[in-house]
Structures are given as C-alpha cells and as structure tokens.
Protein backbone atom coordinates (compact mmCIF):
# COMPACT_ATOMS: atom_id res chain seq x y z
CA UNK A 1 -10.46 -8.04 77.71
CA UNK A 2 -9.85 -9.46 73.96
CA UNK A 3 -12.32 -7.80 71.87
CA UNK A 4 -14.90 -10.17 69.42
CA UNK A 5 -12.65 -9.21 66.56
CA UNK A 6 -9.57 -10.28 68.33
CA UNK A 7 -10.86 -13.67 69.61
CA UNK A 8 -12.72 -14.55 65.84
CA UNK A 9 -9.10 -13.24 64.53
CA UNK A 10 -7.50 -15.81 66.53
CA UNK A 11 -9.98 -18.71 66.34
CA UNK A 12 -9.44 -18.35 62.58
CA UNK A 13 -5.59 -17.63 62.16
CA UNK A 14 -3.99 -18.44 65.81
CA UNK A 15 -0.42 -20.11 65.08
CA UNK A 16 -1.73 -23.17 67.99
CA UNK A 17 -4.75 -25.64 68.42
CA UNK A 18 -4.49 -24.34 71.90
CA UNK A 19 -4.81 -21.06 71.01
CA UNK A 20 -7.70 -21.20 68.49
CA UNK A 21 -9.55 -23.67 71.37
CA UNK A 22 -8.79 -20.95 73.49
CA UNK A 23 -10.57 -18.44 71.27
CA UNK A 24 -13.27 -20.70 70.71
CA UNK A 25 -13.76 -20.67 74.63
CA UNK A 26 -13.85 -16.79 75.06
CA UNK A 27 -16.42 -16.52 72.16
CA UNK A 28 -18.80 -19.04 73.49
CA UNK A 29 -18.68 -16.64 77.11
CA UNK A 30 -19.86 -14.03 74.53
CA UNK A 31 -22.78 -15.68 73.08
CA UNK A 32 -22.46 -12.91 70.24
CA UNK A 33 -23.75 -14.66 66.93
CA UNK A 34 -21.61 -12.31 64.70
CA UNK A 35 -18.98 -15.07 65.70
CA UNK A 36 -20.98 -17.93 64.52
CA UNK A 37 -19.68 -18.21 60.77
CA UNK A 38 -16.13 -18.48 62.55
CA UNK A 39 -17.00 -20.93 64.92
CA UNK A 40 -18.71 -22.92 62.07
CA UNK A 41 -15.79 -22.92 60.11
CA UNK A 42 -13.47 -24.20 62.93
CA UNK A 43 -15.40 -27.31 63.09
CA UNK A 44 -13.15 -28.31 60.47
CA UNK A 45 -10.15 -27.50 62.28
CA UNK A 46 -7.24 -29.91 62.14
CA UNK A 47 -7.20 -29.55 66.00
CA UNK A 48 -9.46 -32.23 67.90
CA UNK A 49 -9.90 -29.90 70.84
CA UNK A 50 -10.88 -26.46 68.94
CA UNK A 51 -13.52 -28.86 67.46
CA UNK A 52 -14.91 -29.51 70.51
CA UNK A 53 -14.45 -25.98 71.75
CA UNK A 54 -16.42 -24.74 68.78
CA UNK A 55 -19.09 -26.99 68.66
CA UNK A 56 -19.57 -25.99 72.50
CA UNK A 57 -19.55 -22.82 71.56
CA UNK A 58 -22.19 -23.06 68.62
CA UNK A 59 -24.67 -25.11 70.79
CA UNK A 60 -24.35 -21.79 73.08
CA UNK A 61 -24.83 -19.03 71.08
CA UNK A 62 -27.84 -21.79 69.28
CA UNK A 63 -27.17 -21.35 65.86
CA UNK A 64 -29.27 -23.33 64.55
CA UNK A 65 -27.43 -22.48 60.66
CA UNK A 66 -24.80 -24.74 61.76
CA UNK A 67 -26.61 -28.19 62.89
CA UNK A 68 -25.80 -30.06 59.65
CA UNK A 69 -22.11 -29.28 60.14
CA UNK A 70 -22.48 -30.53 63.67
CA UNK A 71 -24.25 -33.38 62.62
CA UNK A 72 -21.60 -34.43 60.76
CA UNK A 73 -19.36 -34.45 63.57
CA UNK A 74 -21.29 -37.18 65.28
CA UNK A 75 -18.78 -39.41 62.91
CA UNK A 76 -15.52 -37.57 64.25
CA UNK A 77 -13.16 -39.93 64.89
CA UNK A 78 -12.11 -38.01 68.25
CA UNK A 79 -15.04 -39.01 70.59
CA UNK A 80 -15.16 -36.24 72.68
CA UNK A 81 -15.10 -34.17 69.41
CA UNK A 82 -18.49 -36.40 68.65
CA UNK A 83 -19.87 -35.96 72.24
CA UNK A 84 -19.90 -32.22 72.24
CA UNK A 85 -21.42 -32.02 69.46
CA UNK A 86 -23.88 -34.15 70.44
CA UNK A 87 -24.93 -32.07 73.20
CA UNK A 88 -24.76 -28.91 70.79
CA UNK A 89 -27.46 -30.42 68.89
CA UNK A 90 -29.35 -30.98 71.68
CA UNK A 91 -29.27 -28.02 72.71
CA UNK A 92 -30.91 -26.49 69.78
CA UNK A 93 -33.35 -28.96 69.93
CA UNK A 94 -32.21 -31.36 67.53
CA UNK A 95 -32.19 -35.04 68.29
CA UNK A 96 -29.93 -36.55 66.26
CA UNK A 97 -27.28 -37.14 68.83
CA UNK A 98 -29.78 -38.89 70.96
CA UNK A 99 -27.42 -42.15 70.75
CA UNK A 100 -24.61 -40.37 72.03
CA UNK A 101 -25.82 -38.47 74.69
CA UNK A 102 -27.35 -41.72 76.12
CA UNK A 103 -24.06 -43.43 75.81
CA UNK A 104 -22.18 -41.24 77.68
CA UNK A 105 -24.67 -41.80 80.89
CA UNK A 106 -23.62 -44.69 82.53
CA UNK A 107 -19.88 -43.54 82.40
CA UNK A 108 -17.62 -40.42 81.95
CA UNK A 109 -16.92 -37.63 84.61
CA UNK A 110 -19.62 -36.58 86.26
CA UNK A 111 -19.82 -32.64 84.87
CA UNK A 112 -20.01 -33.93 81.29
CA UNK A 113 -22.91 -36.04 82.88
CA UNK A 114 -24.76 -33.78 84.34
CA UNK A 115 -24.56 -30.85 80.87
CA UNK A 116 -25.25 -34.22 79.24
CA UNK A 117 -28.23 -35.21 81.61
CA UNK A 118 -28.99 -31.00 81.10
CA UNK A 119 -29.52 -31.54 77.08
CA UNK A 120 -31.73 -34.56 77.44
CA UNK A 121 -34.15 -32.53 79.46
CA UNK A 122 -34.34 -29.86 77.58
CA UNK A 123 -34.97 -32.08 74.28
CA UNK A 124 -37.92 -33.46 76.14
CA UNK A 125 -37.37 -37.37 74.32
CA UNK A 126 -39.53 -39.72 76.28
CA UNK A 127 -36.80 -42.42 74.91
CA UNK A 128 -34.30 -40.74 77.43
CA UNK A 129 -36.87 -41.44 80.19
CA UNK A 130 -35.39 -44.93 81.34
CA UNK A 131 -31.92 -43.61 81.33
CA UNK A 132 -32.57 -40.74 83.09
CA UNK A 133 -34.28 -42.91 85.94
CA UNK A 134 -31.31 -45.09 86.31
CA UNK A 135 -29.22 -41.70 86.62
CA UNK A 136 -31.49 -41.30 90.09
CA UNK A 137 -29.42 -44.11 91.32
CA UNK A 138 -25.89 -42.39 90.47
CA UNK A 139 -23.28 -42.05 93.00
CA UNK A 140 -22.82 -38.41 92.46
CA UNK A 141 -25.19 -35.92 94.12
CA UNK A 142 -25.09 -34.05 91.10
CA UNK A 143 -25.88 -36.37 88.72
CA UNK A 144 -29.13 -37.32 90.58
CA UNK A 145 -30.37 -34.05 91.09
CA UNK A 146 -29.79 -33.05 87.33
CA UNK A 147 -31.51 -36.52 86.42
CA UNK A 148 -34.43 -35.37 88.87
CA UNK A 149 -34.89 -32.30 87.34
CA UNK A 150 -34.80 -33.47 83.65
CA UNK A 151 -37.41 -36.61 84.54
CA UNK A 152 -39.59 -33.58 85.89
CA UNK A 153 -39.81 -31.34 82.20
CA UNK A 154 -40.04 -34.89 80.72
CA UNK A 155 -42.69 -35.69 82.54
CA UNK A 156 -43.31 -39.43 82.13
CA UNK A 157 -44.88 -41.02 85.01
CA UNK A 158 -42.65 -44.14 85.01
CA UNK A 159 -40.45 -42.23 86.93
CA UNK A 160 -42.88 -41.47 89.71
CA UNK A 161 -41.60 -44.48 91.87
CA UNK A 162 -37.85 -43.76 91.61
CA UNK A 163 -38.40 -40.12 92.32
CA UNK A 164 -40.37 -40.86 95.24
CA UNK A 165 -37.32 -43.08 96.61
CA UNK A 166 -35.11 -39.62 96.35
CA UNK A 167 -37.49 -37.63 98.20
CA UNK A 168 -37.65 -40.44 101.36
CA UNK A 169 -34.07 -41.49 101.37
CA UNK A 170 -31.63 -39.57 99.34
CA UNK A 171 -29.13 -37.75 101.69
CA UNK A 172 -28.79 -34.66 99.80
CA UNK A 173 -30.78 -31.90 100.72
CA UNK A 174 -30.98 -30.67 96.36
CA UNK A 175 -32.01 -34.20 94.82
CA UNK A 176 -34.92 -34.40 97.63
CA UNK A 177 -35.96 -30.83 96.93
CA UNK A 178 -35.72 -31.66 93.05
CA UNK A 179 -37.26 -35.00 93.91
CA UNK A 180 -40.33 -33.17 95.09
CA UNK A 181 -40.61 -31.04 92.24
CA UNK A 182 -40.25 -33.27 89.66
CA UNK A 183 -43.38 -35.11 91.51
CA UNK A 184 -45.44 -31.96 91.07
CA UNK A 185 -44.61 -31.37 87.36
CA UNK A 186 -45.38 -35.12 86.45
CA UNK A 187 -48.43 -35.03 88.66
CA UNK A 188 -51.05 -37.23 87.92
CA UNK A 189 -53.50 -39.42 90.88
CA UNK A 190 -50.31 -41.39 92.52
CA UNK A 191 -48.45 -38.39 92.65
CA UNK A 192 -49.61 -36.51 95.83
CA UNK A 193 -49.32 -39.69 97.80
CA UNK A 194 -46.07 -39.87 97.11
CA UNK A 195 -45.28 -36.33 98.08
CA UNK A 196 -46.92 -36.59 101.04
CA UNK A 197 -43.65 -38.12 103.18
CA UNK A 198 -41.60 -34.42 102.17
CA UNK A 199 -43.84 -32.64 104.64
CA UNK A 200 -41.92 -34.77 107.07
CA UNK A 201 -38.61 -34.20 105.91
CA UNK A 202 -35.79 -32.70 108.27
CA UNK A 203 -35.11 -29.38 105.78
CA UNK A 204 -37.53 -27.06 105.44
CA UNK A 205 -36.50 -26.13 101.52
CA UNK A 206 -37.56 -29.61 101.00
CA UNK A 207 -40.44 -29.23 102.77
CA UNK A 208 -41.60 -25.86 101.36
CA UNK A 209 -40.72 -27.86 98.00
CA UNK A 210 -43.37 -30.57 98.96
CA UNK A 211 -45.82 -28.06 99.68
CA UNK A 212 -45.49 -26.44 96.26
CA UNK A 213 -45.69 -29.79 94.74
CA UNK A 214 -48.93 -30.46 95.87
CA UNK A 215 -50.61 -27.52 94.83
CA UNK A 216 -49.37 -28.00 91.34
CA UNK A 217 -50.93 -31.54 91.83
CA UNK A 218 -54.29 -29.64 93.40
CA UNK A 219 -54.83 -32.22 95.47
CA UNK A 220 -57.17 -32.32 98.68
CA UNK A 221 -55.82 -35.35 100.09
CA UNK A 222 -53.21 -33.20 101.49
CA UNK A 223 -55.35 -30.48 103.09
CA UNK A 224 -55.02 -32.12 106.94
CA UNK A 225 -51.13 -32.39 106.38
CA UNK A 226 -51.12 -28.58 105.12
CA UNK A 227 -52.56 -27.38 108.29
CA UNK A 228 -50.68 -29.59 110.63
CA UNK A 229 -47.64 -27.42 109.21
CA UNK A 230 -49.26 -24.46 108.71
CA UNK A 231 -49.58 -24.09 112.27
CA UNK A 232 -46.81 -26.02 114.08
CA UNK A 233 -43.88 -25.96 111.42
CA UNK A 234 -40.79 -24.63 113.39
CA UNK A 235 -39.91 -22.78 110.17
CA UNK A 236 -42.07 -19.61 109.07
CA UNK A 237 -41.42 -19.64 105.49
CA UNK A 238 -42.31 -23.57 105.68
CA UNK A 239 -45.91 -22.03 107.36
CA UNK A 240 -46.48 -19.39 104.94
CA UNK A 241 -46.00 -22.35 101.83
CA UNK A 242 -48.70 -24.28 104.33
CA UNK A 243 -50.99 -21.18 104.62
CA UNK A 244 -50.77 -19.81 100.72
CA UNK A 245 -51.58 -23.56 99.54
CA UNK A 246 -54.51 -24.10 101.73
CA UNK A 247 -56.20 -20.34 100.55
CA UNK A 248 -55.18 -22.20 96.70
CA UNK A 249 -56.95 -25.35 97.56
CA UNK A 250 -60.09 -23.23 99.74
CA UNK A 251 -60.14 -24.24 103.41
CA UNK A 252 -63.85 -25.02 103.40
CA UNK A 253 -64.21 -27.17 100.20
C-alpha cells in the first residue's frame, strides 16, 4: 500500500493525468486532511479528470478551506469537472451548486444520481423538495430509494402523497421500507394514515419499518392494527416491533 507521502508525491508531480487522478482517488479512500493543500492545488490541474478526482476527494475529507476554489469550478468548461464539484460543495454544506445538482436529476447514470440525490439530502434545501419527489417515480430502484430517504431528512410534507404511493405499490422491498420511514420522519396528522397500508405489506422489514414509523408519528389511530400484529404476525421480530410500540403508545390510554 502507497503511503500518504507517495500518493500526495504523485498527485502533485505524476508524469500522467491518469496517474495524478489516480492519486487523487487513493487519497480521497484516506480521508487524511494533511492531503488537502495537494488536492486543492490539483483543482487547477491541466487534466479534466484529476479535477474531478480532486474535487471528489476534497468534498470527502470536507475541507471546508477549499470551497471557494471549488466554487469556482462550477464554471469549468468540462461538465463533469463542474458536477463533482458541485456535489463537493454540497457535501460540506454549501449550496452554491444547488443548480447543478438539480440538473443532473432527470438524466445521467444512475450512481451519479443517486451520490447526487445523497448531497441534496444532506443540504436539507426545501427547493430540492419537488425534484426529489419526481425522483420517486425513477426507473431505477436505486434512485427511488435514495430520493425516499433524502425527502425523509428534508422533511417537507408535499411529499407525503408520493411517498405513500412507494410504500403501496413500489416493487422493491428498500424504497417501501424507505418509503415508510420517510413517512415517520415527515410525520405530521395525514401521516399515520398513510402508513397504515405497510402493516399489510408482504415483507416483514417493511412491516417492522411501518411499525417504527408510527411510533415516531405517536399516533393512537394505529393501536388496533399494532395488536392485530402483535399477536398474529407470522414473523417474531415483526411482533416484538408490534409489542415495544404498543408499551410506547400505553395499552390502556
């Protein structure tokens, strides 16, 4: 294994692009911020893709020194170059890629997508909220779960409806489970409702999911559902979720 002096060596000095983006790669594995002035400087490099690598690599480590230089990448006239840096920003909480990242949504391959979908979330921009929704509707399983889970630390209740349509009908086990989830975090009075039809669903990580939904939503209206599975769910964990949520809610009041 290269050592963090080798790799920095080579990011700064290595004879090809491929090389240096090579370097950048390895360093961003290391999350070691003694290699953040090198990765910095390489965002200059004459090499499109050891720009990208290095603004990856900054946006892992989150050095937060470098967000002006990344900021001026947004203008790169490699897009992908502009892209990644984009999601760099994001991922030290700073929005001024928003554009960008919502550009990229509606097309691209899904893995940039979904680490795209992944630094929306975590910037926690209500703006992203309507794109994020229309990522629920994505032909990749992926996608939809990551837009599931990002709509749930958002927490905008516009999304309750389009959620709700992933828990009932979405035919991957993840987005239903993330489905009912998100429901719990948003919460608010239509949410339990909605949650209500995961009790019924065929896996019982989506149910036990549903069940932990609802007591973030402490809602009553779900105590008679609760003890239906409490007692006759054919899974145990699934009646242990049942059981611990009715002690949370009191079975008497």
């Amino acid at each position: 294994m290269e050592t963090l002096e080798t790799l920095i060596q080579e990011l700064r000095a290595g004879p090809t692009a491929v090389r240096r983006a090579r370097a950048a790669v390895a360093l961003a594995r290391q999350r070691d911020t003694r290699s953040a002035e090198a990765l910095r400087a390489a965002l200059k490099d004459s090499g499109r893709q050891v720009r990208q690598r290095a603004a990856e690599a900054l946006g892992e480590i989150g050095f937060a020194e470098a967000r002006d230089d990344l900021a001026a990448l947004l203008t790169d006239p490699d897009a992908a170059v502009a892209r990644h840096a984009a999601r760099a920003l994001g991922l030290m909480g700073d929005s001024r890629g928003l554009a960008l990242l919502l550009q990229e949504l509606p097309a691209g391959r899904a893995a940039d997508r979904q680490k795209t979908i992944q630094v929306l979330g975590r910037l926690g921009v209500p703006d992203a909220a309507p794109a994020l929704a229309a990522c629920l509707e994505d032909a990749e399983e992926g996608v939809r779960a990551e837009a599931a889970r990002a709509l749930g630390r958002l927490g905008v209740a516009g999304a309750l409806d389009g959620l709700a349509r992933r828990l009932r009908t979405d035919p991957s086990r993840e987005v239903r489970w993330r489905a009912a989830r998100a429901l719990g975090e948003i919460g608010g009075a239509r949410a339990p409702a909605l949650l209500l039809p995961g009790l019924d669903d065929s896996d019982p990580m989506v149910r036990g999911r549903t069940v932990q939904a609802l007591v973030q939503c402490a809602s009553g209206m779900a105590r008679k559902p609760l003890e239906r599975l409490a007692r006759n769910d054919p899974d145990p964990g699934v009646r242990r979720e049942a059981e611990s949520a009715l002690q949370s809610f009191g079975r008497g009041s």
